[in-house]
PDB file of N, CA and C in Angstrom:
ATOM      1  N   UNK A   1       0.798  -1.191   0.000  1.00  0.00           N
ATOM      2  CA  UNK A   1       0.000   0.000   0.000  1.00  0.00           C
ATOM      3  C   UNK A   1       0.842   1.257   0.000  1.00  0.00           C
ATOM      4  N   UNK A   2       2.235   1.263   0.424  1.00  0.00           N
ATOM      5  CA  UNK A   2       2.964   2.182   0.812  1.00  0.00           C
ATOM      6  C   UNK A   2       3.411   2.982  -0.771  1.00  0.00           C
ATOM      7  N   UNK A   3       3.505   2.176  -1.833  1.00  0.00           N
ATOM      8  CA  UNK A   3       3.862   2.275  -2.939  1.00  0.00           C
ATOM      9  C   UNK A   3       2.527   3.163  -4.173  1.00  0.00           C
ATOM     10  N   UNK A   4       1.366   2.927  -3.651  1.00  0.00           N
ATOM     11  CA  UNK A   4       0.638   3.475  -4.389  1.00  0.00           C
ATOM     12  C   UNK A   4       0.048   4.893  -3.992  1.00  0.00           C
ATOM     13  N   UNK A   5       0.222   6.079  -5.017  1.00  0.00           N
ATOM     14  CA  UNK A   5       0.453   7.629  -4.722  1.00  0.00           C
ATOM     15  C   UNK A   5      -1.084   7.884  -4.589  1.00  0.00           C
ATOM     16  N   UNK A   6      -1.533   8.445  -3.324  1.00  0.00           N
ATOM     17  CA  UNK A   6      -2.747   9.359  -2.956  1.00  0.00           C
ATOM     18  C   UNK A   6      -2.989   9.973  -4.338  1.00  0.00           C
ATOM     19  N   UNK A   7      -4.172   9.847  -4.310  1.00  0.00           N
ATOM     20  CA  UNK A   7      -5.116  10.931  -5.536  1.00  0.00           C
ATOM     21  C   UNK A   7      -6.014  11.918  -4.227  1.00  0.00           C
ATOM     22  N   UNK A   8      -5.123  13.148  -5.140  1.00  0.00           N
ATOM     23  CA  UNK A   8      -6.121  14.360  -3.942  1.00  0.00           C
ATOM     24  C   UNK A   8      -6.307  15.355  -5.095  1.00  0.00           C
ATOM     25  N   UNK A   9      -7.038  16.129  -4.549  1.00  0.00           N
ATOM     26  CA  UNK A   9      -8.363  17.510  -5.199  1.00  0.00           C
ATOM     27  C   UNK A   9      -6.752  18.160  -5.931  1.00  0.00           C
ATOM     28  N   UNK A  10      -7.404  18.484  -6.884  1.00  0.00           N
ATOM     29  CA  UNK A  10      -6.204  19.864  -7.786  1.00  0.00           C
ATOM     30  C   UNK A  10      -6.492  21.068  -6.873  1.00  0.00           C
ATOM     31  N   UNK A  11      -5.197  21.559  -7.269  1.00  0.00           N
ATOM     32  CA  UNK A  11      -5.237  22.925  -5.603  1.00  0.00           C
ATOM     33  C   UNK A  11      -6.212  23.944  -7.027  1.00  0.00           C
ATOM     34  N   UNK A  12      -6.480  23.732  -8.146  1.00  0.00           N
ATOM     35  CA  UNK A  12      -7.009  25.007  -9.231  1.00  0.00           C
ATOM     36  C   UNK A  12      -8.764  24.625  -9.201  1.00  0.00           C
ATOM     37  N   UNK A  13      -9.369  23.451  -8.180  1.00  0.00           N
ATOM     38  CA  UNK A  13     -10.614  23.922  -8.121  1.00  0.00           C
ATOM     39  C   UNK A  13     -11.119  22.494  -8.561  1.00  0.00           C
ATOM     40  N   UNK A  14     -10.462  21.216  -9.008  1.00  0.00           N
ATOM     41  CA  UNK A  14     -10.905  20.202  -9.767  1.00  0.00           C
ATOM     42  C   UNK A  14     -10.982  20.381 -11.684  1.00  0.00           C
ATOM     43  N   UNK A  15     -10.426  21.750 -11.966  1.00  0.00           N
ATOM     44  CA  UNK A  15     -10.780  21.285 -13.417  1.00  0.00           C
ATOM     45  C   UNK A  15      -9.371  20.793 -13.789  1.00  0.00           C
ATOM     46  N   UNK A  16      -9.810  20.307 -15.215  1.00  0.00           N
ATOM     47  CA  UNK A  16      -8.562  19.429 -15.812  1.00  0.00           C
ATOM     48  C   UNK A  16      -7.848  20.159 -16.515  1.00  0.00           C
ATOM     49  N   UNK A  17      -6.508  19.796 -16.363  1.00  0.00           N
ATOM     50  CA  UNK A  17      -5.530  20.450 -17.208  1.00  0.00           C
ATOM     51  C   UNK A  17      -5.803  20.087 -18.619  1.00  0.00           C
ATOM     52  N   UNK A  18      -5.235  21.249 -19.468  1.00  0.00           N
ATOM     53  CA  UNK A  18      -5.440  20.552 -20.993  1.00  0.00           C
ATOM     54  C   UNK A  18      -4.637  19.332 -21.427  1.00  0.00           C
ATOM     55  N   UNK A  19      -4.888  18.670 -22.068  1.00  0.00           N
ATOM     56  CA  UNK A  19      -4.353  17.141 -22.778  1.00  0.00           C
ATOM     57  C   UNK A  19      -2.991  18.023 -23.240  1.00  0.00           C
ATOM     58  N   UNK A  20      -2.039  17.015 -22.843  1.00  0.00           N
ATOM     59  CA  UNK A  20      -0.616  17.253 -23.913  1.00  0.00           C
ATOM     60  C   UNK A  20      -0.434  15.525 -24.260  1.00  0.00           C
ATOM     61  N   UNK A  21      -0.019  16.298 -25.633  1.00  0.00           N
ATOM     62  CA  UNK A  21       0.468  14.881 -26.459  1.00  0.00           C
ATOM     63  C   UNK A  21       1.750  14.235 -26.394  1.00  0.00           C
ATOM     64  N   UNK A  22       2.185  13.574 -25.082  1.00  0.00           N
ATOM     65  CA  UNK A  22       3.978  13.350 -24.901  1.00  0.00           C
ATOM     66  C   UNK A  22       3.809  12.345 -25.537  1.00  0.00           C
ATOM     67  N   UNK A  23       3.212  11.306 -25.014  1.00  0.00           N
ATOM     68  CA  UNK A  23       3.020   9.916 -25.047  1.00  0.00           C
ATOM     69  C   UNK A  23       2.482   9.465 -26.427  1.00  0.00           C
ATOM     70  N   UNK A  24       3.016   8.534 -26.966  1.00  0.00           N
ATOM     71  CA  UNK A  24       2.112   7.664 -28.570  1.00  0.00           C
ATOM     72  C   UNK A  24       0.969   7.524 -28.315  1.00  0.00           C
ATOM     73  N   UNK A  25       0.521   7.050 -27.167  1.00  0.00           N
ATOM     74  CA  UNK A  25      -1.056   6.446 -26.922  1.00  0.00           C
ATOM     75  C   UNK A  25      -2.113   7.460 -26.660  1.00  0.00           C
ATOM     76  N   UNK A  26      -1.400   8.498 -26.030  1.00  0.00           N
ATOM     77  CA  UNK A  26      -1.867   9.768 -25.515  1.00  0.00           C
ATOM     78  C   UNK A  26      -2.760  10.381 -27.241  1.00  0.00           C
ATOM     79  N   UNK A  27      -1.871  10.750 -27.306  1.00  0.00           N
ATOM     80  CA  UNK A  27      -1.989  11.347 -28.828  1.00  0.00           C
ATOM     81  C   UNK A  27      -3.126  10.532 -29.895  1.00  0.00           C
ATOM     82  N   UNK A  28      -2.287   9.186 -29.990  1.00  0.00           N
ATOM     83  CA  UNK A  28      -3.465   7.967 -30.701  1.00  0.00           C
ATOM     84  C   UNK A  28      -5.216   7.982 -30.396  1.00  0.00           C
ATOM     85  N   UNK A  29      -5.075   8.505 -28.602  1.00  0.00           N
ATOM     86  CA  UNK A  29      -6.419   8.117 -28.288  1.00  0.00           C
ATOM     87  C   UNK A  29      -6.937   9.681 -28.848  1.00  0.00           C
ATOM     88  N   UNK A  30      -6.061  10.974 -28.158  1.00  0.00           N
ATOM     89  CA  UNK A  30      -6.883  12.525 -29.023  1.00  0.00           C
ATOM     90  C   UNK A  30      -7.112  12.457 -30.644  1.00  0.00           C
ATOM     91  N   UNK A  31      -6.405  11.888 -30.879  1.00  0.00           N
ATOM     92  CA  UNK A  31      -6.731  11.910 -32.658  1.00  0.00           C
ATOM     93  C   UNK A  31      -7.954  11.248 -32.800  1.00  0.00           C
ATOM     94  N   UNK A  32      -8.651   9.928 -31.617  1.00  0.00           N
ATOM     95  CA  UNK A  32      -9.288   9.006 -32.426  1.00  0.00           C
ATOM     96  C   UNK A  32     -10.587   9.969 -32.227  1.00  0.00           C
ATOM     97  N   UNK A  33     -10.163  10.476 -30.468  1.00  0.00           N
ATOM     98  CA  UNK A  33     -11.514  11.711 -30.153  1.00  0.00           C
ATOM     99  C   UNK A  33     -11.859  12.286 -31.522  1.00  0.00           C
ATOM    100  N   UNK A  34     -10.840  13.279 -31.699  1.00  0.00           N
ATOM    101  CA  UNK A  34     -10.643  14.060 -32.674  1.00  0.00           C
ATOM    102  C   UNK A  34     -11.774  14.031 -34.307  1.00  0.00           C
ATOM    103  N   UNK A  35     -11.466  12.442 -34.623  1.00  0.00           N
ATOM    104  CA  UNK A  35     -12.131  11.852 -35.595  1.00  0.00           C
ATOM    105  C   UNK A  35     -13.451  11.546 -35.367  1.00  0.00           C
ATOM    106  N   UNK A  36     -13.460  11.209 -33.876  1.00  0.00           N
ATOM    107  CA  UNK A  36     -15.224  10.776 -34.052  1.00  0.00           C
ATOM    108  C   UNK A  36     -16.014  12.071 -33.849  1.00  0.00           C
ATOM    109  N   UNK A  37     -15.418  12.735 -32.907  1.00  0.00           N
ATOM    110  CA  UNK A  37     -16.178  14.283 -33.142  1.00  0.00           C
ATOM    111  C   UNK A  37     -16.184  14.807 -34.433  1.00  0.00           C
ATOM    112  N   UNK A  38     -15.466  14.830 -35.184  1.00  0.00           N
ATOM    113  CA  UNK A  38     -15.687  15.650 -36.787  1.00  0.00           C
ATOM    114  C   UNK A  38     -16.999  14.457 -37.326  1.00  0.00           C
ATOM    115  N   UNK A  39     -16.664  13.639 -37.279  1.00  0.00           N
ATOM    116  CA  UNK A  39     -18.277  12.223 -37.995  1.00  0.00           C
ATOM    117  C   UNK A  39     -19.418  12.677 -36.962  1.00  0.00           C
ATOM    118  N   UNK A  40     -19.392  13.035 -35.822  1.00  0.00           N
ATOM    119  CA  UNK A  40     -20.568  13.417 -35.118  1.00  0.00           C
ATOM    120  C   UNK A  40     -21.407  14.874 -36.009  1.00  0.00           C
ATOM    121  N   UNK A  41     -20.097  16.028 -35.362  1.00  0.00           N
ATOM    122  CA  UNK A  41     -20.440  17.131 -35.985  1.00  0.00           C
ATOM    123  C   UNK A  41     -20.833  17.099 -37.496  1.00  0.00           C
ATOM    124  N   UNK A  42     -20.125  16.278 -38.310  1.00  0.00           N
ATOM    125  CA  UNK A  42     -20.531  16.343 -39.826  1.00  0.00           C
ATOM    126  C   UNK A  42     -22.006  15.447 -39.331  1.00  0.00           C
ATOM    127  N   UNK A  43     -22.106  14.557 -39.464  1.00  0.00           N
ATOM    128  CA  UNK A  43     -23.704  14.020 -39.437  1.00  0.00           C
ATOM    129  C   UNK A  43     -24.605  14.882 -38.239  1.00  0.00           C
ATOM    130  N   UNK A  44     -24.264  15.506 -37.457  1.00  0.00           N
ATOM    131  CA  UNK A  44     -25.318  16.609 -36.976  1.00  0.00           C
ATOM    132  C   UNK A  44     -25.746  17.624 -37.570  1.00  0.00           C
ATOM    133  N   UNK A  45     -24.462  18.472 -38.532  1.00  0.00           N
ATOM    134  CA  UNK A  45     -24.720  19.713 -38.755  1.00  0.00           C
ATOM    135  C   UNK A  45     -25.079  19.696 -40.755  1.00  0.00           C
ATOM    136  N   UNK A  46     -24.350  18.972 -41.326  1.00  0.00           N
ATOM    137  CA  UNK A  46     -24.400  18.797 -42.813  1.00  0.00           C
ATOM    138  C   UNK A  46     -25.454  19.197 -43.161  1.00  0.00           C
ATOM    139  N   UNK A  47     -26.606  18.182 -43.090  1.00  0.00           N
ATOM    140  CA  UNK A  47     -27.845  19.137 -43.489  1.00  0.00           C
ATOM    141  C   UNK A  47     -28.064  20.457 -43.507  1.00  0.00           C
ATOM    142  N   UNK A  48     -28.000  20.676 -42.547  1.00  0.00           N
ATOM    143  CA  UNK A  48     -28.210  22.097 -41.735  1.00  0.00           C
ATOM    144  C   UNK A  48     -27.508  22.788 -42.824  1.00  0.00           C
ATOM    145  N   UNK A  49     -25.919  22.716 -42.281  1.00  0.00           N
ATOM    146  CA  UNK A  49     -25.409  23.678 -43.823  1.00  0.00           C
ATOM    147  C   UNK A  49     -25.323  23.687 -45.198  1.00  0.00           C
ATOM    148  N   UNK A  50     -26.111  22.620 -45.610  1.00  0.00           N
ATOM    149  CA  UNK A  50     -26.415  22.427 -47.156  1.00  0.00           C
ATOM    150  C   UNK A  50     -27.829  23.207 -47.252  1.00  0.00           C
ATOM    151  N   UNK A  51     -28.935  23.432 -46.239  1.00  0.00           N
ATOM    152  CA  UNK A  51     -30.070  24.215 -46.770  1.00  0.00           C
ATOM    153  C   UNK A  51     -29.513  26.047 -47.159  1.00  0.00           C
ATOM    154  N   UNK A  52     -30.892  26.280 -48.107  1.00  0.00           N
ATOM    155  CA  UNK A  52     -30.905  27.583 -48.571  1.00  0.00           C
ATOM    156  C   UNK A  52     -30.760  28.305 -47.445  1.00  0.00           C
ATOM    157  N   UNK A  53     -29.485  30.249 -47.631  1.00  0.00           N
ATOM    158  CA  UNK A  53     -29.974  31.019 -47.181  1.00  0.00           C
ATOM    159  C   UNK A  53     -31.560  31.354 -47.172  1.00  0.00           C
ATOM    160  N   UNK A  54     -32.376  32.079 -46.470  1.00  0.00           N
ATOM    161  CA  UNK A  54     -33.598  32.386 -46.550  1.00  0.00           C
ATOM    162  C   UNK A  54     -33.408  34.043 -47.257  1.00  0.00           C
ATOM    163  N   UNK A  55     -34.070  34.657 -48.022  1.00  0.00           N
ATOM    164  CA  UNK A  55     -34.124  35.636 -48.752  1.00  0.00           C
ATOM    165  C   UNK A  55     -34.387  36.652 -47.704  1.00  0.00           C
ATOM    166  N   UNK A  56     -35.026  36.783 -46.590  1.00  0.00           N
ATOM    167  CA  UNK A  56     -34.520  38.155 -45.271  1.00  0.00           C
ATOM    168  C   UNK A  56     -33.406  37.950 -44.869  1.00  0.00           C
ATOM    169  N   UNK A  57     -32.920  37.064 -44.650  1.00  0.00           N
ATOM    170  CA  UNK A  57     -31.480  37.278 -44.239  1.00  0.00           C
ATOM    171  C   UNK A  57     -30.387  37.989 -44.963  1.00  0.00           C
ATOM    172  N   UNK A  58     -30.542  37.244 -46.656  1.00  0.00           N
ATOM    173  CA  UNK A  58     -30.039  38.271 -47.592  1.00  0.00           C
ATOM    174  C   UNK A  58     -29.691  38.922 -47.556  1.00  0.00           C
ATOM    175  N   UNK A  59     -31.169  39.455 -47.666  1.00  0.00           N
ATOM    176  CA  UNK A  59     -31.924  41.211 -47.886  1.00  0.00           C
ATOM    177  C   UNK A  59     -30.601  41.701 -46.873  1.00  0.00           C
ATOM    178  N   UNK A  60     -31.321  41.368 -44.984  1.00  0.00           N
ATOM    179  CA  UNK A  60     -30.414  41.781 -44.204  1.00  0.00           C
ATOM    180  C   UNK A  60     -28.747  42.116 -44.183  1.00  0.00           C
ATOM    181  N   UNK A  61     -28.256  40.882 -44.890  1.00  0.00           N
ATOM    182  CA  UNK A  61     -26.981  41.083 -45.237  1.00  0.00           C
ATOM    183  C   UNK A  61     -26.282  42.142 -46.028  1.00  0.00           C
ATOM    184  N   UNK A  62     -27.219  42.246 -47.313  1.00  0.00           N
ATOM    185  CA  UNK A  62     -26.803  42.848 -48.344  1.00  0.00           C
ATOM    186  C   UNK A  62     -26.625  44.472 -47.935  1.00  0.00           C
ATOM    187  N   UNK A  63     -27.966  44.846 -47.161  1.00  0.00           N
ATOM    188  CA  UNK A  63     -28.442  46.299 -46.899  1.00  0.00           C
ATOM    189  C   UNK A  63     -27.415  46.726 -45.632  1.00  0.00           C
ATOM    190  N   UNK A  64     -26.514  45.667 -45.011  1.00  0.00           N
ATOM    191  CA  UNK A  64     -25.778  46.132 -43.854  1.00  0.00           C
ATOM    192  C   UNK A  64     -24.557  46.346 -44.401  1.00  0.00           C
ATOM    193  N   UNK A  65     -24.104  45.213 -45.478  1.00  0.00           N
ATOM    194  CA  UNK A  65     -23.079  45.864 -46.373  1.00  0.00           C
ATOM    195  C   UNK A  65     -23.032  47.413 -46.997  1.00  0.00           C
ATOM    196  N   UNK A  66     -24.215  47.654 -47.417  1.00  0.00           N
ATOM    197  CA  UNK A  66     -24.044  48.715 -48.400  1.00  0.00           C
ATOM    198  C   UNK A  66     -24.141  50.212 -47.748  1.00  0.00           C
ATOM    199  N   UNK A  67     -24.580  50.217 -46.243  1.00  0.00           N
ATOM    200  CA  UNK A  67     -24.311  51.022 -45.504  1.00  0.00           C
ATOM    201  C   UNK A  67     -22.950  50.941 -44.852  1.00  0.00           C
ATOM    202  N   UNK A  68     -22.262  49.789 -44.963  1.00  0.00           N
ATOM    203  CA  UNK A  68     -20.957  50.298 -44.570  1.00  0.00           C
ATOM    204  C   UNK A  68     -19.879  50.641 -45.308  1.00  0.00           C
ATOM    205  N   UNK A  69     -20.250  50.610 -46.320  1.00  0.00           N
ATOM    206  CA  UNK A  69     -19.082  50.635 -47.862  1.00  0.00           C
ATOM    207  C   UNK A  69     -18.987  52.502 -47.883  1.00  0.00           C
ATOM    208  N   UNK A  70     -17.869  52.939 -48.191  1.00  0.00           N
ATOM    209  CA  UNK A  70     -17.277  54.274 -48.157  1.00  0.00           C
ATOM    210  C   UNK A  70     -18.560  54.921 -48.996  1.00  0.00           C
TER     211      UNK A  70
END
């Protein structure tokens, strides 16, 4: 028992430090994150950004441009 190191509270509140990539496996496993989040986000959002602007938004766009142009 003498050999295995106490796990205690981070003195910064419990949050986690950011991931660093020293380690092969380290890295292997953020990349795989990495990958399944982009296949999540692409099959959540794709649709979404393949539909039409809507024609007020346009409008909106166009008319905020042309008031700011010299």
């Amino acid at each position: 028992m003498g050999d295995t190191p106490k796990r205690t509270m981070p003195a910064d509140g419990g949050q986690t430090p950011p991931r660093r990539r020293g380690a092969k496996g380290q890295a292997d496993v953020t990349n795989a994150f990495d990958a399944w989040l982009d296949r999540q986000l692409h099959q959540m959002f794709d649709r979404v950004a393949k539909e039409p602007i809507p024609e007020d938004l346009l409008r909106l766009i166009e008319g905020d441009k042309r008031k700011q142009e010299p």
